[in-house]
N, C-alpha and C. Protein backbone atom coordinates (compact mmCIF):
# COMPACT_ATOMS: atom_id res chain seq x y z
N UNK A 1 96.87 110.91 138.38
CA UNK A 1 96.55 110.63 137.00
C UNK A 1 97.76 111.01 136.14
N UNK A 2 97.91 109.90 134.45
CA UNK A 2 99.35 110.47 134.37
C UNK A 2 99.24 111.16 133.42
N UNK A 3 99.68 112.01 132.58
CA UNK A 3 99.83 112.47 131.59
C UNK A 3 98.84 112.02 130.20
N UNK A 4 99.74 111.10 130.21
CA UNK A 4 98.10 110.14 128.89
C UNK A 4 96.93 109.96 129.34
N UNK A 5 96.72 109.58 130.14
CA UNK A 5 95.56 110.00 130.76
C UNK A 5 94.04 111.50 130.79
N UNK A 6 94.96 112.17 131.05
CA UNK A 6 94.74 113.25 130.80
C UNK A 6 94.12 113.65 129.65
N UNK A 7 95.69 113.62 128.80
CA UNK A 7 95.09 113.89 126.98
C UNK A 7 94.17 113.50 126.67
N UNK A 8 93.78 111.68 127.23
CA UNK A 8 92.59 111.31 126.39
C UNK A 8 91.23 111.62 126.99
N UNK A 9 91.84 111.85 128.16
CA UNK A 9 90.16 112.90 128.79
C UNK A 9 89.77 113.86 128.15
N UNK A 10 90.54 114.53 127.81
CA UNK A 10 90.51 116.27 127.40
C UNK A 10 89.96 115.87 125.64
N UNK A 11 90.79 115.12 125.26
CA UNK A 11 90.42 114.11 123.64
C UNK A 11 88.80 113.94 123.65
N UNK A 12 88.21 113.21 124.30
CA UNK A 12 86.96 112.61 124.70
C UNK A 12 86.00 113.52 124.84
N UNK A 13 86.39 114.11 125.76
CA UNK A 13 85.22 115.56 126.16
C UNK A 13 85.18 116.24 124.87
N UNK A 14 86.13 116.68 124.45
CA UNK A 14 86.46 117.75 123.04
C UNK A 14 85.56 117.09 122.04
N UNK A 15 85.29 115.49 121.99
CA UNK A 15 84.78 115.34 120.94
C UNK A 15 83.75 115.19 120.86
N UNK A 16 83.21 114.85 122.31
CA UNK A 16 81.60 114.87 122.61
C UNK A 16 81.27 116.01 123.04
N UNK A 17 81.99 117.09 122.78
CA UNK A 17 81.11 118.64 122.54
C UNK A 17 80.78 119.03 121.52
N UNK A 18 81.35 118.07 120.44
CA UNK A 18 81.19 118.91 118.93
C UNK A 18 79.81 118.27 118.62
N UNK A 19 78.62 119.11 118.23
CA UNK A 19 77.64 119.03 118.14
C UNK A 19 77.54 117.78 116.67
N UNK A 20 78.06 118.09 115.44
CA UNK A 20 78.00 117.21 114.46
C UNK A 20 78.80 115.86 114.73
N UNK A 21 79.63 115.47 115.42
CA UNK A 21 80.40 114.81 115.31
C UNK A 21 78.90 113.30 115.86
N UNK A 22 79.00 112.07 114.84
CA UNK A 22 78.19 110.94 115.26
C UNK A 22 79.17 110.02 114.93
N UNK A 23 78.69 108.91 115.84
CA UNK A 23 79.46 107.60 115.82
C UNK A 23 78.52 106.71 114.64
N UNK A 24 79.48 106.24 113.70
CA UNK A 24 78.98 105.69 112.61
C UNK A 24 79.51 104.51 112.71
N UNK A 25 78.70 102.98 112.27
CA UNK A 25 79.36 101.65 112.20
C UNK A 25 80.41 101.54 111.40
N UNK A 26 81.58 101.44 111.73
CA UNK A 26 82.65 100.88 110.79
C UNK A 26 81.90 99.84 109.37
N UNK A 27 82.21 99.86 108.24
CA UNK A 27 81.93 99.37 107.00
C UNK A 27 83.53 98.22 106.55
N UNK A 28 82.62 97.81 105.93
CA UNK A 28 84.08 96.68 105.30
C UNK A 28 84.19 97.04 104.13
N UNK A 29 85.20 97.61 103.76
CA UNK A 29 85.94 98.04 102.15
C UNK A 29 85.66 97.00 101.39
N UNK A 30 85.76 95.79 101.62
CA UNK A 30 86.02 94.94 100.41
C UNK A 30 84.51 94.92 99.97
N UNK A 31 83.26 95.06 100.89
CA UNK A 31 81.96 95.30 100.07
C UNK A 31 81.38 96.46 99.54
N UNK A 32 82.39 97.45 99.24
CA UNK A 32 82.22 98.46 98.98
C UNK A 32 82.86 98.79 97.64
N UNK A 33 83.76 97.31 96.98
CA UNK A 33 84.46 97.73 96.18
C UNK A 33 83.92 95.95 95.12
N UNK A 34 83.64 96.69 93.92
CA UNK A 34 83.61 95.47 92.38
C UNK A 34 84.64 94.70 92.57
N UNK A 35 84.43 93.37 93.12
CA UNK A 35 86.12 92.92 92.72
C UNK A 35 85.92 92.35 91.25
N UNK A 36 85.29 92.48 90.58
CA UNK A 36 85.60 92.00 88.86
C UNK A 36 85.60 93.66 88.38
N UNK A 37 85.46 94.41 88.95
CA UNK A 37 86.00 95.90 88.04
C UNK A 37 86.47 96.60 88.62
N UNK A 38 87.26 96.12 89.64
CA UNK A 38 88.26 96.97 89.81
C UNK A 38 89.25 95.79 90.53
N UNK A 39 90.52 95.61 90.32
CA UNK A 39 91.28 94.74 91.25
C UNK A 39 92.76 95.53 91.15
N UNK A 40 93.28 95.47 92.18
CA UNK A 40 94.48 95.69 92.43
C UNK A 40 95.57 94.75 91.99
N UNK A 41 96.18 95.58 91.00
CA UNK A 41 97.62 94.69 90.74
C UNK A 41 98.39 93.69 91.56
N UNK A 42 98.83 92.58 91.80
CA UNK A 42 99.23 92.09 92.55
C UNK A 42 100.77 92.00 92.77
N UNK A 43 101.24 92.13 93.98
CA UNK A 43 102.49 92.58 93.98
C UNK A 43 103.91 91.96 93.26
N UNK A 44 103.57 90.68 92.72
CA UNK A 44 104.65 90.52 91.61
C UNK A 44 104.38 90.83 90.30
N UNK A 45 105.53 90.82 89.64
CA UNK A 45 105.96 91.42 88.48
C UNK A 45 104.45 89.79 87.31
N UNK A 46 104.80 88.82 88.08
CA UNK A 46 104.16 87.70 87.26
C UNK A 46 102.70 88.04 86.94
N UNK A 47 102.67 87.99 88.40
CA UNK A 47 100.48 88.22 88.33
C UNK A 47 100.09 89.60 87.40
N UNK A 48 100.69 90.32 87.34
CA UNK A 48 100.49 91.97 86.53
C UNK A 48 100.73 91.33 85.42
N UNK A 49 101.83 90.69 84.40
CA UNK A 49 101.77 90.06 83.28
C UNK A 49 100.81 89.46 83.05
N UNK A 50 100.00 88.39 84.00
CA UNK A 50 99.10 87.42 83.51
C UNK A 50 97.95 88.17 83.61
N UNK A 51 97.73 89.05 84.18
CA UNK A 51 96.38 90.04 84.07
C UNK A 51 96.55 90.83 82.45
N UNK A 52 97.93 91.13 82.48
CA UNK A 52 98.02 92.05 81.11
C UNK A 52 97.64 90.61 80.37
N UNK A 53 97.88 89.82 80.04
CA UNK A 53 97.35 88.50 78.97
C UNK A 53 96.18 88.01 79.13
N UNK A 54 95.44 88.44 79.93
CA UNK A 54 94.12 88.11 79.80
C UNK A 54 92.98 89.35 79.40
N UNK A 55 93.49 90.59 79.12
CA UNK A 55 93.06 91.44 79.04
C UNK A 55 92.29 90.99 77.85
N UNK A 56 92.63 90.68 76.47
CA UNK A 56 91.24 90.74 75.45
C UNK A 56 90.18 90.11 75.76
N UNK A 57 90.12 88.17 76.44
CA UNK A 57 88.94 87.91 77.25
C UNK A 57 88.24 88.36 78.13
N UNK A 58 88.74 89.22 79.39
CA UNK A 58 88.25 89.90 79.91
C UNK A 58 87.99 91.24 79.67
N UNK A 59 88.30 91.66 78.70
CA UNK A 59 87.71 93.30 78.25
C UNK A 59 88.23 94.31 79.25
N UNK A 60 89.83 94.25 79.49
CA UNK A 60 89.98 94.69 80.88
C UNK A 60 91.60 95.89 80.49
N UNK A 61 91.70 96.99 81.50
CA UNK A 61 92.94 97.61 80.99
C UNK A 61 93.48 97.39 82.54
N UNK A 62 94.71 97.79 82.29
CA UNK A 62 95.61 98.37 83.99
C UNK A 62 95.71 99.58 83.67
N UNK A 63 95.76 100.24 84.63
CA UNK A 63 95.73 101.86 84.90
C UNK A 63 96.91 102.03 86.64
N UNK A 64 97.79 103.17 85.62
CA UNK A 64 98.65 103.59 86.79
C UNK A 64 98.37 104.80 87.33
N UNK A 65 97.86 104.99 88.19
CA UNK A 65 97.69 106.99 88.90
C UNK A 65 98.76 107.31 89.81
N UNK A 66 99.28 108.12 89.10
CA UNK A 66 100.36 108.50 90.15
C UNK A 66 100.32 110.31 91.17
N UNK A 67 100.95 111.26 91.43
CA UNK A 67 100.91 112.50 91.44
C UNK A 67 102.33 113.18 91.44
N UNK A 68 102.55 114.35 90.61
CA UNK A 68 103.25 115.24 90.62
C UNK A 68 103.27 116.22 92.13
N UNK A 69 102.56 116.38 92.73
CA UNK A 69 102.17 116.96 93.45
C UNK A 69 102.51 116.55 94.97
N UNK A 70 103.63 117.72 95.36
CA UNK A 70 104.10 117.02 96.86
C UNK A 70 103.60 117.68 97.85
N UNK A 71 102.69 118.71 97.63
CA UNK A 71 101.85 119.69 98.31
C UNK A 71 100.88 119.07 99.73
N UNK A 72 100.64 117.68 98.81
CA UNK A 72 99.37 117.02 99.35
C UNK A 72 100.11 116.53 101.30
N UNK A 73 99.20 116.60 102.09
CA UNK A 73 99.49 116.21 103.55
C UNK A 73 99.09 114.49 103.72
N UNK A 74 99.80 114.12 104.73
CA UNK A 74 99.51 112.47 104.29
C UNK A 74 99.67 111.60 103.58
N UNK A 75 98.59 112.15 102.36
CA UNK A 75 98.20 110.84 100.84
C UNK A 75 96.84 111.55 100.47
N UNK A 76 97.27 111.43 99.50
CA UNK A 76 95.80 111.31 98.08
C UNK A 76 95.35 110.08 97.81
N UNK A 77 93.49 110.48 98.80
CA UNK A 77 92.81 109.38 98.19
C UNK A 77 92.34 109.44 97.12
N UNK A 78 92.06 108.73 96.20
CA UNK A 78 91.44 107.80 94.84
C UNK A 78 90.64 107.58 94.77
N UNK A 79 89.35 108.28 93.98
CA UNK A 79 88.56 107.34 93.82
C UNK A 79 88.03 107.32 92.02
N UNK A 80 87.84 106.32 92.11
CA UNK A 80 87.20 105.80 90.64
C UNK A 80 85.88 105.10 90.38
N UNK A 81 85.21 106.14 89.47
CA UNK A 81 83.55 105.97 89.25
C UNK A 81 83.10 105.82 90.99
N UNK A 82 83.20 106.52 91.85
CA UNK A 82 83.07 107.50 92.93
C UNK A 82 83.30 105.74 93.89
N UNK A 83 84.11 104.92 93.82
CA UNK A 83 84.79 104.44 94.95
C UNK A 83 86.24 104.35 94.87
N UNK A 84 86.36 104.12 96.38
CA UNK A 84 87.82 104.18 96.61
C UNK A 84 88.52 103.22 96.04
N UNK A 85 89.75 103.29 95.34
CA UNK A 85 90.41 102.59 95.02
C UNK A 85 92.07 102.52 95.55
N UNK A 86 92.59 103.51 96.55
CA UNK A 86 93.88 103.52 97.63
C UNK A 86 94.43 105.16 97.50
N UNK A 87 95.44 105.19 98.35
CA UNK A 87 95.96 106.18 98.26
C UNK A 87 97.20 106.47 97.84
N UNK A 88 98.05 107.87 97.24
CA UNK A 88 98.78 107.86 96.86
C UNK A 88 99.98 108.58 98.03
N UNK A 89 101.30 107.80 97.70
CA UNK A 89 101.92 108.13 98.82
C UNK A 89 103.07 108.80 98.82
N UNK A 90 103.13 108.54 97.41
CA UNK A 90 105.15 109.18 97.03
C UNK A 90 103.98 110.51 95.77
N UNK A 91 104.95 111.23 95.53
CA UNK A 91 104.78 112.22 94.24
C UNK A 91 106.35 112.11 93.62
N UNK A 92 106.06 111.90 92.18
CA UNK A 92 106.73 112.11 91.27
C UNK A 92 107.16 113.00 90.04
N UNK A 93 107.84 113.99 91.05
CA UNK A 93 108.13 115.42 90.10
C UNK A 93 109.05 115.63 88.78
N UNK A 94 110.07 114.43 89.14
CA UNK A 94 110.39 114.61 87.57
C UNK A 94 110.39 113.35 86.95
N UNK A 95 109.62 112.39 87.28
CA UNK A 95 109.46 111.25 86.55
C UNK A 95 107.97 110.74 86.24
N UNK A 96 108.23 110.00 85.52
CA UNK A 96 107.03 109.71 85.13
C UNK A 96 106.89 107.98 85.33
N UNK A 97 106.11 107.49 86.24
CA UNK A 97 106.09 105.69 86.67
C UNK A 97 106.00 104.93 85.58
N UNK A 98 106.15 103.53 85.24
CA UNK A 98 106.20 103.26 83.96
C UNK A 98 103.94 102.71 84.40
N UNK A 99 103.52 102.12 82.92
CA UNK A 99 102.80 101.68 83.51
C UNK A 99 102.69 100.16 84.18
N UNK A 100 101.94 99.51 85.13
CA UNK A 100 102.55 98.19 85.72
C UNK A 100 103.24 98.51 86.74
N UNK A 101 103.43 99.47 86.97
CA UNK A 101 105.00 99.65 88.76
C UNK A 101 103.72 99.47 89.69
N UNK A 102 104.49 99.01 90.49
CA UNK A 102 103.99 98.23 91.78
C UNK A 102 103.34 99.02 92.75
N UNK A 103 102.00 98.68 93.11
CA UNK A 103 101.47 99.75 94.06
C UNK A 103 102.39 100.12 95.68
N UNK A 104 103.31 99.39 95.93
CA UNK A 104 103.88 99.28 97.00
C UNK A 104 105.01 100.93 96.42
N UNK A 105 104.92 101.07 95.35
CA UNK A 105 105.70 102.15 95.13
C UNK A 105 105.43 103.65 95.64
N UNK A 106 104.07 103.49 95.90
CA UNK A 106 103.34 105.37 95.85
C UNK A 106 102.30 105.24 95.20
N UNK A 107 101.98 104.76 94.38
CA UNK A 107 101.38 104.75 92.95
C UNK A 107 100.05 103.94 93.27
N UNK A 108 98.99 103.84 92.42
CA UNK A 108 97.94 103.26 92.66
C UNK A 108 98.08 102.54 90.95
N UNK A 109 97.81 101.01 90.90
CA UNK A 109 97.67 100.37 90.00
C UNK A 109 96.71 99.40 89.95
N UNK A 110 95.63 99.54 89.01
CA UNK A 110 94.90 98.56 88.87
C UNK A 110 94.22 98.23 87.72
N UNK A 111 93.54 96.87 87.90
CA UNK A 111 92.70 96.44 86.51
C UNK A 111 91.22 97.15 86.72
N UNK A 112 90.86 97.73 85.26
CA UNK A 112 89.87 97.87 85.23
C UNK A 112 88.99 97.83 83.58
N UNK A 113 87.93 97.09 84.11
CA UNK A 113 87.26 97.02 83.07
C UNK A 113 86.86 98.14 81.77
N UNK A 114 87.48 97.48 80.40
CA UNK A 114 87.56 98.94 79.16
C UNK A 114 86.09 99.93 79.37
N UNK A 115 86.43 100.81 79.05
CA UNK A 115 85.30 101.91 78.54
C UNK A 115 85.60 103.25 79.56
N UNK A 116 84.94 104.37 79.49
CA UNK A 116 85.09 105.56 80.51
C UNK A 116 84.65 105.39 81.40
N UNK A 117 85.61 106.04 82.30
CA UNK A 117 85.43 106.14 84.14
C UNK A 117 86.09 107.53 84.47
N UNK A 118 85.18 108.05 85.51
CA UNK A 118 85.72 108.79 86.44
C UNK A 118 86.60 108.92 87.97
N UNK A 119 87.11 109.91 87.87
CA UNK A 119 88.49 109.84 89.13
C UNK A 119 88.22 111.07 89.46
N UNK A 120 88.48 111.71 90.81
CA UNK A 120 88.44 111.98 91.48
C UNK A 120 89.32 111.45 92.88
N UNK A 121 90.08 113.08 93.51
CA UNK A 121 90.97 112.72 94.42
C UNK A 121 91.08 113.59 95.74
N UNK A 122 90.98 113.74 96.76
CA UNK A 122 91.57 114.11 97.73
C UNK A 122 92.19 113.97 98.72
N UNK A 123 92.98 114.87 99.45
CA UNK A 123 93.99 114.58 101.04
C UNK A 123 93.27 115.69 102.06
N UNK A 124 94.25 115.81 102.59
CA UNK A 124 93.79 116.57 104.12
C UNK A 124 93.63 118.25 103.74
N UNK A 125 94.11 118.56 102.60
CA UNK A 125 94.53 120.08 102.67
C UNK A 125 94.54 120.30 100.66
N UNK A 126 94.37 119.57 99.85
CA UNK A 126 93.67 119.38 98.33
C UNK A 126 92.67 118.69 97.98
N UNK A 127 92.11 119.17 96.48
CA UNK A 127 91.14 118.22 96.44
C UNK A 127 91.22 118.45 94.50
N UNK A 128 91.14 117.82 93.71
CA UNK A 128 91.28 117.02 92.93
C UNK A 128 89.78 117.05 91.79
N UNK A 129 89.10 117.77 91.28
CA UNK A 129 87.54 117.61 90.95
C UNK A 129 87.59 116.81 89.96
N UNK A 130 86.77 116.33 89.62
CA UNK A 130 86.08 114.81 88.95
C UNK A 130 86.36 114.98 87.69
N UNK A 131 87.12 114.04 86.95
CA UNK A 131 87.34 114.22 85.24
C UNK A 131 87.30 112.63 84.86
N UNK A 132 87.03 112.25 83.49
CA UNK A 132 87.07 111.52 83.04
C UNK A 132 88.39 111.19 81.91
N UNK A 133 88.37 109.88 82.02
CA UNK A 133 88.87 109.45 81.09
C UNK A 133 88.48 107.87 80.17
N UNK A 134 89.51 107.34 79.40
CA UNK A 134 88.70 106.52 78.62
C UNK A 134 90.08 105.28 78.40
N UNK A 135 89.66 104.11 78.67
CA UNK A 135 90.12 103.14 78.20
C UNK A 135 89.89 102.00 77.47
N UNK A 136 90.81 101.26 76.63
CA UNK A 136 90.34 100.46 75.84
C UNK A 136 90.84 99.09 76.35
N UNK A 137 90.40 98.05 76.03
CA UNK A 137 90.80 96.49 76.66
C UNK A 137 92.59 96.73 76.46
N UNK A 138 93.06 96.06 77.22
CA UNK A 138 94.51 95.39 76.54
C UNK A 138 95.50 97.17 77.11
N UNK A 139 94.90 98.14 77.29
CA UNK A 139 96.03 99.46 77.12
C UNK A 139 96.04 99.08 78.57
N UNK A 140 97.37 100.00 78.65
CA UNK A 140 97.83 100.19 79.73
C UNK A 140 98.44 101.41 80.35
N UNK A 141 97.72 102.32 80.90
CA UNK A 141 97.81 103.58 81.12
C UNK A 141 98.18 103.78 82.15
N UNK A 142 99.27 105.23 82.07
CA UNK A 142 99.56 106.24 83.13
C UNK A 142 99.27 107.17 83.38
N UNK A 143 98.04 107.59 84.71
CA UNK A 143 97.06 108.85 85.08
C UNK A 143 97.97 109.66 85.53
N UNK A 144 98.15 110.57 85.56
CA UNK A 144 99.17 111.76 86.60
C UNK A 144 97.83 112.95 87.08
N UNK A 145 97.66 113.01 88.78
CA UNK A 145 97.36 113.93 88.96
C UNK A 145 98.06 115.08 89.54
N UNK A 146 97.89 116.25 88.42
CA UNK A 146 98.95 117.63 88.47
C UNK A 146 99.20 117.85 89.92
């Protein structure tokens, strides 16, 4: 037997000893998430403009979350009005993202419909407790979590 082998024996057993541990059906994100209140920026500079111009008909803001915080292990997940909305991957200690930068940056950017919502965040080793904030159609905001 070779080596890998092994590990994933020893892997396997280890995990079917842990008394809590259950096998749960995988779920599909995309039904788990509003796509009219919440959408992800799209990765050109164009589609983020034409979302920002439709914002007074649709009653809608963009929101940038970024983090100061390089503490975090992995990524900081996101969530907003308690679903996920991605994770964060870079921290930005002495800058501040503009709003609109591209989620491919670190950053989590998206449209979301005006009025207050809650956020909430955690990684492997922080956690982030639940605060609100407030948006109006048409703004375009930058979240920083400390």
């Amino acid at each position: 037997m070779d080596y890998q082998s092994i590990l994933c024996r020893v892997a396997v057993v280890t995990l079917l000893s842990i008394s809590q541990a259950q096998a749960v059906e995988p779920k599909d994100i995309s039904k788990m998430l509003d796509e009219r209140a919440m959408e992800m920026v799209g990765q050109s500079e164009d589609s983020a403009e034409a979302r920002v111009l439709s914002c007074n008909s649709d009653n809608t803001a963009v929101v940038t979350i970024y983090t100061i915080n390089g503490d975090a292990q992995v990524g900081i997940d996101v969530k907003i009005d308690g679903r996920a909305v991605g994770s964060l991957t870079t921290h930005y200690p002495d800058e501040v993202p503009s709003c609109n930068t591209d989620s491919s940056a670190g950053v989590i950017t998206l449209v979301l419909p005006a009025g207050e919502h809650m956020m909430d965040a955690s990684s492997l080793n922080l956690y982030w407790p639940t605060h609100g904030f407030e948006v109006e159609a048409c703004d375009c905001r930058v979240l920083p979590l400390p």
